[in-house]
PDB file of N, CA and C in Angstrom:
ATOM      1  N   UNK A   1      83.730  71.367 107.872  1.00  0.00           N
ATOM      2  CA  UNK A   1      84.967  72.132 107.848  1.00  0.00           C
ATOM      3  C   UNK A   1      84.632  73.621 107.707  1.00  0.00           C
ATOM      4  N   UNK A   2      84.816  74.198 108.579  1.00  0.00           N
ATOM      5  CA  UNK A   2      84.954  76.131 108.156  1.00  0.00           C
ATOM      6  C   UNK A   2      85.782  76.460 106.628  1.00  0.00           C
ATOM      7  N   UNK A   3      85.138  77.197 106.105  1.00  0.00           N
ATOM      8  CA  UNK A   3      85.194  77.934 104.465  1.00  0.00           C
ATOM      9  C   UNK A   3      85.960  79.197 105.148  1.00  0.00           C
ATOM     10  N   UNK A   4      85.244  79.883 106.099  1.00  0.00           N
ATOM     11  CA  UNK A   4      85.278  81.108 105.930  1.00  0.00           C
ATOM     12  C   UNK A   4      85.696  81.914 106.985  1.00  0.00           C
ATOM     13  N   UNK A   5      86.196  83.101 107.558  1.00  0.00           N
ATOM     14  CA  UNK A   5      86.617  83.212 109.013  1.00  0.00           C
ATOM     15  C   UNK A   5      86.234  85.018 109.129  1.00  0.00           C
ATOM     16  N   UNK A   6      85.724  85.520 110.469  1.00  0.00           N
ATOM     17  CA  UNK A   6      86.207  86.835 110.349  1.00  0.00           C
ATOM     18  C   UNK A   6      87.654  86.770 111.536  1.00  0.00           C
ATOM     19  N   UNK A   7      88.381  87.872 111.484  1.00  0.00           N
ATOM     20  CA  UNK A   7      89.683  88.247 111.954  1.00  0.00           C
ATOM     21  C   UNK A   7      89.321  89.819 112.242  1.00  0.00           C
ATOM     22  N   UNK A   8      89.535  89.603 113.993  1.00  0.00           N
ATOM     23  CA  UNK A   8      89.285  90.823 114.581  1.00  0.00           C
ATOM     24  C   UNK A   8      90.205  91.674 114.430  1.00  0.00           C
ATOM     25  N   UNK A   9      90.691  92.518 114.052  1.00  0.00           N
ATOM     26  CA  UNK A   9      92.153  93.094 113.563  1.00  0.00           C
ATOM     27  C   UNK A   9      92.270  94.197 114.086  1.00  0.00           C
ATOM     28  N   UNK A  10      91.840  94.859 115.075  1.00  0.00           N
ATOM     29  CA  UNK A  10      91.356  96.144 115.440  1.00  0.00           C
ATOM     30  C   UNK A  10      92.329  96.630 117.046  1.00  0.00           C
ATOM     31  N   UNK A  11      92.173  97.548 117.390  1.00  0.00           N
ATOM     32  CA  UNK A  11      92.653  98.210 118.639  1.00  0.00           C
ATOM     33  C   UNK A  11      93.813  98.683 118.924  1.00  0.00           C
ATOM     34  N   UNK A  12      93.718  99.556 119.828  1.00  0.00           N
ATOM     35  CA  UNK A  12      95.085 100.345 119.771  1.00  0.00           C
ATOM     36  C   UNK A  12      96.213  99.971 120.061  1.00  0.00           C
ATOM     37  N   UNK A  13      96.318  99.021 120.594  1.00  0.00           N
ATOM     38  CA  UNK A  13      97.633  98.417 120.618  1.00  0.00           C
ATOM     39  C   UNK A  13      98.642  99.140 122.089  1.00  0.00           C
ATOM     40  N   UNK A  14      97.859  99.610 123.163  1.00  0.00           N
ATOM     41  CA  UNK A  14      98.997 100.778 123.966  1.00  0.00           C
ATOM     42  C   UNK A  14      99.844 100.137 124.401  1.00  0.00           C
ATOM     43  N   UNK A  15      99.762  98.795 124.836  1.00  0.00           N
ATOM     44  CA  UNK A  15     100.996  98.101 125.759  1.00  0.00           C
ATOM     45  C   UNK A  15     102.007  97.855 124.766  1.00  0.00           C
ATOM     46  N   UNK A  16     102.148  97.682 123.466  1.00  0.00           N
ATOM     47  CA  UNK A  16     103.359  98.081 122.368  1.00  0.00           C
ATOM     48  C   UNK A  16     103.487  99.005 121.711  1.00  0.00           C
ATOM     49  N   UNK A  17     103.307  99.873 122.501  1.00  0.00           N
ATOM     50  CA  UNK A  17     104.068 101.525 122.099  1.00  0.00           C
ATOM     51  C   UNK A  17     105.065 101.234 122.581  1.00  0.00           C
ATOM     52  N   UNK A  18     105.813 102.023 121.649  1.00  0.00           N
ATOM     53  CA  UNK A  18     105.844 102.939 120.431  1.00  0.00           C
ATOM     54  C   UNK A  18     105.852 102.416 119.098  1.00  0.00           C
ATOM     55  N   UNK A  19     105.826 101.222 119.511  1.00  0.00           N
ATOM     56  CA  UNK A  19     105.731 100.190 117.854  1.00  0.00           C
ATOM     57  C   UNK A  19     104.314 100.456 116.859  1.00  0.00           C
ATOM     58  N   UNK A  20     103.450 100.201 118.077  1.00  0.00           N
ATOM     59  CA  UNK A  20     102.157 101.022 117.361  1.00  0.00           C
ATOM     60  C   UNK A  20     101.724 102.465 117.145  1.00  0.00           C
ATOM     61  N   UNK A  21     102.484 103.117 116.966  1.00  0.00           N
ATOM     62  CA  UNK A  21     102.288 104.429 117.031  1.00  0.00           C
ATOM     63  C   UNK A  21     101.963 104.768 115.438  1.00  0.00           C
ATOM     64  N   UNK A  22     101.974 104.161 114.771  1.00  0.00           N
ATOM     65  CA  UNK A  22     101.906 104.294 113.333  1.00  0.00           C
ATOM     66  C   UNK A  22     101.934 103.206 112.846  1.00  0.00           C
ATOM     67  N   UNK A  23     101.844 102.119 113.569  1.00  0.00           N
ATOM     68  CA  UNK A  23     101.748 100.557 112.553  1.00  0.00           C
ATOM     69  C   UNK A  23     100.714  99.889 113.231  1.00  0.00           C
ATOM     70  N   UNK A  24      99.429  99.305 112.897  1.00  0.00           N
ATOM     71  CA  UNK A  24      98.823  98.482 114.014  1.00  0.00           C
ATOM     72  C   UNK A  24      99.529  97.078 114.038  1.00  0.00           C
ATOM     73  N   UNK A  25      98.735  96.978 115.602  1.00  0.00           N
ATOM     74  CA  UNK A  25      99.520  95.988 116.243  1.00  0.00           C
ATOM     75  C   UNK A  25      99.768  94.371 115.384  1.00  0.00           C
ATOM     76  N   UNK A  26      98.561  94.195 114.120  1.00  0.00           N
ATOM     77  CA  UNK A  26      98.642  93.246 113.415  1.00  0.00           C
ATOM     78  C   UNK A  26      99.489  92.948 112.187  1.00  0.00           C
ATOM     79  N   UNK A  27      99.919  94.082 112.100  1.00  0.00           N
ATOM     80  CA  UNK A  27     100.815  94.099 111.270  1.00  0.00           C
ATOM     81  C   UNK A  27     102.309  94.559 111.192  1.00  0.00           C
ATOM     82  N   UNK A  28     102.669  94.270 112.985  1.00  0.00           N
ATOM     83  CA  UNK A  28     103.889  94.168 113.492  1.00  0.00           C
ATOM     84  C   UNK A  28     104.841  92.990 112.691  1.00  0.00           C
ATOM     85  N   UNK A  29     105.899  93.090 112.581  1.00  0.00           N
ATOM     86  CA  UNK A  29     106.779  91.956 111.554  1.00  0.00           C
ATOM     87  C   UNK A  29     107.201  91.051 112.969  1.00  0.00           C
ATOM     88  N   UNK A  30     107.002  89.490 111.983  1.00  0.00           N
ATOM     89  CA  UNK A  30     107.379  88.508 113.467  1.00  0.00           C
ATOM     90  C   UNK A  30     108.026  87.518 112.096  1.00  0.00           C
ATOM     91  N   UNK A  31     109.562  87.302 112.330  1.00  0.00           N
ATOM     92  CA  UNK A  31     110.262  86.735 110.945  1.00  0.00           C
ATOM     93  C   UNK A  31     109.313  87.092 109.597  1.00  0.00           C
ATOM     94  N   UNK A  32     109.759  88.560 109.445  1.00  0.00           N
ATOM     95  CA  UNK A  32     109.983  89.312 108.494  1.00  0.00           C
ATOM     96  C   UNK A  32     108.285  89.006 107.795  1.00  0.00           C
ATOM     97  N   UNK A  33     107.280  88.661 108.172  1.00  0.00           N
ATOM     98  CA  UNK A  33     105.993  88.647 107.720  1.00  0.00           C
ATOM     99  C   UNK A  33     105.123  89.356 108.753  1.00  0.00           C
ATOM    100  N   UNK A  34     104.227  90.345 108.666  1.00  0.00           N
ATOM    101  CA  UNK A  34     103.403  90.551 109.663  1.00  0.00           C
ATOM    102  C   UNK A  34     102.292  89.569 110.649  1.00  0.00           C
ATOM    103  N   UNK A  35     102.470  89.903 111.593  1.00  0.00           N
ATOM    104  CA  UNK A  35     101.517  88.843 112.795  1.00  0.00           C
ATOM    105  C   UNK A  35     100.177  88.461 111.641  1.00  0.00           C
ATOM    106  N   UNK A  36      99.381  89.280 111.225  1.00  0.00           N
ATOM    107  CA  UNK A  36      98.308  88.589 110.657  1.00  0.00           C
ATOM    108  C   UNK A  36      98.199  87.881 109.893  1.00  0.00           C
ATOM    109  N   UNK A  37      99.647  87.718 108.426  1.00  0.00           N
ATOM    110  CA  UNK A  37      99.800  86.651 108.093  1.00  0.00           C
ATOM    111  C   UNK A  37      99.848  85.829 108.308  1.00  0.00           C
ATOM    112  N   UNK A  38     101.054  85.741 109.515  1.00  0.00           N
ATOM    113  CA  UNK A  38     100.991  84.589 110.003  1.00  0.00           C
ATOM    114  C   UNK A  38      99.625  83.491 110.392  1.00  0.00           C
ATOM    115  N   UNK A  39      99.160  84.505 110.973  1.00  0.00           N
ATOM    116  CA  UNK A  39      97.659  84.264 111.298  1.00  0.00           C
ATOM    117  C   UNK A  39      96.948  83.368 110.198  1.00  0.00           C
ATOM    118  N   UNK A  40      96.730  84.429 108.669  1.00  0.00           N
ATOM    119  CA  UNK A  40      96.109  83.962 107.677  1.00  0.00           C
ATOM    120  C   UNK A  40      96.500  82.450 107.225  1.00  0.00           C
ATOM    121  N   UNK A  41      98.093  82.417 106.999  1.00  0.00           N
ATOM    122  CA  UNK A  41      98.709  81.211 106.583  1.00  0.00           C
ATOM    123  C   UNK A  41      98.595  79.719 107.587  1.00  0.00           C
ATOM    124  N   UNK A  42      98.135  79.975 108.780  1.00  0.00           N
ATOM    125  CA  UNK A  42      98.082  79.277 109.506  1.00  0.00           C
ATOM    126  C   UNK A  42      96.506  78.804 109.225  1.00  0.00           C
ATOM    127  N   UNK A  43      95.200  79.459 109.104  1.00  0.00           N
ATOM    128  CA  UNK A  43      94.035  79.422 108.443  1.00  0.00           C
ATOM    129  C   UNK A  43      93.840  78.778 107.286  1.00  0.00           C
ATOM    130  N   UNK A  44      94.731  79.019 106.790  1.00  0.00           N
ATOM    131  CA  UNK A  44      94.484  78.422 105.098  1.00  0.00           C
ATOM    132  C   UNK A  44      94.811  77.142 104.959  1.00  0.00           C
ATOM    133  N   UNK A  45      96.060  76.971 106.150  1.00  0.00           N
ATOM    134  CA  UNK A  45      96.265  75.512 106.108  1.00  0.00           C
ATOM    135  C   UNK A  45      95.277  74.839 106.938  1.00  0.00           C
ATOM    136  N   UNK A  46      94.531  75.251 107.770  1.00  0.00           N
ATOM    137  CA  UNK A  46      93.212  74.497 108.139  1.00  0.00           C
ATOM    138  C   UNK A  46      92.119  74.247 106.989  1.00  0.00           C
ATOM    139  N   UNK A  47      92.283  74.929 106.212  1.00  0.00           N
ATOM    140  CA  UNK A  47      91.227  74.686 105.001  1.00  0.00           C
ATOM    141  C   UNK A  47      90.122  76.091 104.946  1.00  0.00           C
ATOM    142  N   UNK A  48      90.728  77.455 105.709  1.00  0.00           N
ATOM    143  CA  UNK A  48      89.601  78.460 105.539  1.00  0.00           C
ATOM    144  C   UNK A  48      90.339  78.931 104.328  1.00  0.00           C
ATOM    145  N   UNK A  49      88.979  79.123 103.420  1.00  0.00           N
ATOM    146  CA  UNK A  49      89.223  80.302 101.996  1.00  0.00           C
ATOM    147  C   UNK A  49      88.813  81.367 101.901  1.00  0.00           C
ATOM    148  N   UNK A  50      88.204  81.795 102.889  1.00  0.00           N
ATOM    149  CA  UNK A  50      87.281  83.257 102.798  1.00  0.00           C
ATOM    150  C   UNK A  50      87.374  84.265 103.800  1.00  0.00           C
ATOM    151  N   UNK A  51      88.041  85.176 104.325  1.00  0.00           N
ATOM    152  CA  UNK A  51      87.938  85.920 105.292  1.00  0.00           C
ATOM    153  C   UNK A  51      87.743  87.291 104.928  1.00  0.00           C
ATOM    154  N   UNK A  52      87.437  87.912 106.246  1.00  0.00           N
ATOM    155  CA  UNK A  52      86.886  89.234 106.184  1.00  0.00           C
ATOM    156  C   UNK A  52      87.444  89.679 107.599  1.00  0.00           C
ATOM    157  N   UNK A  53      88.278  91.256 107.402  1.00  0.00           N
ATOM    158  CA  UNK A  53      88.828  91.242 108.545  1.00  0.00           C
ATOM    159  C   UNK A  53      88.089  92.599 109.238  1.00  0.00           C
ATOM    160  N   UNK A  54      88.012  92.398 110.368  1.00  0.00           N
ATOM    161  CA  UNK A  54      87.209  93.673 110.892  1.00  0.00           C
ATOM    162  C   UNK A  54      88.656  94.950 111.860  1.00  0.00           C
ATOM    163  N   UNK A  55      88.907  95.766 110.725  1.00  0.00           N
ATOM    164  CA  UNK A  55      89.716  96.576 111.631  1.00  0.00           C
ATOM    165  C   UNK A  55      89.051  98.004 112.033  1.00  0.00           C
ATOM    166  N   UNK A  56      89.983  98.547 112.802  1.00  0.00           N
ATOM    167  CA  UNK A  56      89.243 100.024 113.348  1.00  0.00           C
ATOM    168  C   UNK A  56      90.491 100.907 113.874  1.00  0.00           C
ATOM    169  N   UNK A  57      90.031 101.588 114.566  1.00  0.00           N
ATOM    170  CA  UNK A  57      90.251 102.317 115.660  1.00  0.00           C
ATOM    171  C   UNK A  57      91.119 104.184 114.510  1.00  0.00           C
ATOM    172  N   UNK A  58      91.717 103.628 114.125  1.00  0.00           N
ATOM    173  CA  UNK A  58      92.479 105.228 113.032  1.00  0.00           C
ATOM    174  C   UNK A  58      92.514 104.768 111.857  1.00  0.00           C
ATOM    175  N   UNK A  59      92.071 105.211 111.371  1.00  0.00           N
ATOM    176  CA  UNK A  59      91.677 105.178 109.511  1.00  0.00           C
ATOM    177  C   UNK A  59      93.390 104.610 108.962  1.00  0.00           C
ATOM    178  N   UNK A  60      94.068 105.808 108.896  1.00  0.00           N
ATOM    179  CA  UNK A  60      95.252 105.378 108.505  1.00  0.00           C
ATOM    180  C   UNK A  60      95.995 104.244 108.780  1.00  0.00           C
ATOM    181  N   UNK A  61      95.806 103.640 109.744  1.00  0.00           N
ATOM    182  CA  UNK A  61      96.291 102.364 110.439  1.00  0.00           C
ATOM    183  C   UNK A  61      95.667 101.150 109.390  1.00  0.00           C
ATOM    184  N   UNK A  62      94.047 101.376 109.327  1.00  0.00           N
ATOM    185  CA  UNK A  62      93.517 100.307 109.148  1.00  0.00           C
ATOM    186  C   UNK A  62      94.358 100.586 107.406  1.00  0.00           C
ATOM    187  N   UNK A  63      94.522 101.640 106.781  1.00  0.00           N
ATOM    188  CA  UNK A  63      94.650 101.284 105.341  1.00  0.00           C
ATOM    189  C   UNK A  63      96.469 100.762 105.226  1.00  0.00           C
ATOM    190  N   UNK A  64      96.996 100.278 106.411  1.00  0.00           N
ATOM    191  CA  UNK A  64      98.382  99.921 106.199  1.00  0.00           C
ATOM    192  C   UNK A  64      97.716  98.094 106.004  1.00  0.00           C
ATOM    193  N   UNK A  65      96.772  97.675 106.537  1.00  0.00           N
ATOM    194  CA  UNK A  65      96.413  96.195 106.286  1.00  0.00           C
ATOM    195  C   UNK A  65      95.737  96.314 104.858  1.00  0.00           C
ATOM    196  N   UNK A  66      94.792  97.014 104.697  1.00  0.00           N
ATOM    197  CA  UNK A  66      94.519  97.082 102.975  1.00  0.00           C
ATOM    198  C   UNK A  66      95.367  97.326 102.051  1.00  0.00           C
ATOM    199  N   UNK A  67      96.774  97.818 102.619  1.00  0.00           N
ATOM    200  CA  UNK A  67      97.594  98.260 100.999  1.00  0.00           C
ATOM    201  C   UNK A  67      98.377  97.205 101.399  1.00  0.00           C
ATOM    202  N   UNK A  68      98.972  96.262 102.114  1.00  0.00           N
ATOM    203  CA  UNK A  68      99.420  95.190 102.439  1.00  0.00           C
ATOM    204  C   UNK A  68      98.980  93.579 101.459  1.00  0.00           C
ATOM    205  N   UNK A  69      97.572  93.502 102.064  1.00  0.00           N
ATOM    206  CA  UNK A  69      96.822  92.300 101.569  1.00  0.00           C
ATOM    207  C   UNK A  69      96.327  92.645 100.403  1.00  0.00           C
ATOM    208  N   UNK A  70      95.429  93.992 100.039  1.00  0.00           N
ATOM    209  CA  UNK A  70      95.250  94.104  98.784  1.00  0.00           C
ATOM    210  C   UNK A  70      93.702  93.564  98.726  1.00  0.00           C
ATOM    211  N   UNK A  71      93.133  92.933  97.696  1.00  0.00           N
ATOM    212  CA  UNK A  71      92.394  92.290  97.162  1.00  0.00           C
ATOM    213  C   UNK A  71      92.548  90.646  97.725  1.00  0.00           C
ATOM    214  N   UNK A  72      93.388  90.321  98.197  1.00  0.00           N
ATOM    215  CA  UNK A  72      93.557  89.095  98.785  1.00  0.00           C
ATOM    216  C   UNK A  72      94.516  87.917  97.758  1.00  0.00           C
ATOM    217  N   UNK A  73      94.636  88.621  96.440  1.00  0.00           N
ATOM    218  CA  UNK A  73      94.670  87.815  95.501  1.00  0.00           C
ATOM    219  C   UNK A  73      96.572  86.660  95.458  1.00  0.00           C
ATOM    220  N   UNK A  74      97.019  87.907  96.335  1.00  0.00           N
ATOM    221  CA  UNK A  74      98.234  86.750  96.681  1.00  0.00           C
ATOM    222  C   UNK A  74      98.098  85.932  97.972  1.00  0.00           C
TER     223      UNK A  74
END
């Protein structure tokens, strides 16, 4: 069984502009939770406990998924 996962979380997102213009594309709201949750929650119910997400592209972007998730602890 996979423990552990990375999550590519990265890129500019141009074909959803203007939505991404200040939000990355993973953390667009899809019923009121962002896409990567969804993502995560869907993972966890496979049985992964450990991820590590690889984001990029504008600093500020990537710290809207770190002040989001946090420490992971919820």
């Amino acid at each position: 069984m996979i423990k552990k996962a990375v999550i590519l979380a990265a890129g500019e997102g141009k074909r959803l502009k203007p939505f991404t213009e200040t939000m990355p594309k993973v953390m667009l709201p899809v019923a009121n939770k962002p896409i990567l949750e969804w993502n995560l929650l869907n993972a966890i119910d496979a049985g992964v406990k450990d991820f590590i997400f690889i984001v990029g592209y504008k600093s500020y972007k990537s710290e809207k998924v770190r002040d989001y998730f946090g420490d992971g602890s919820r």
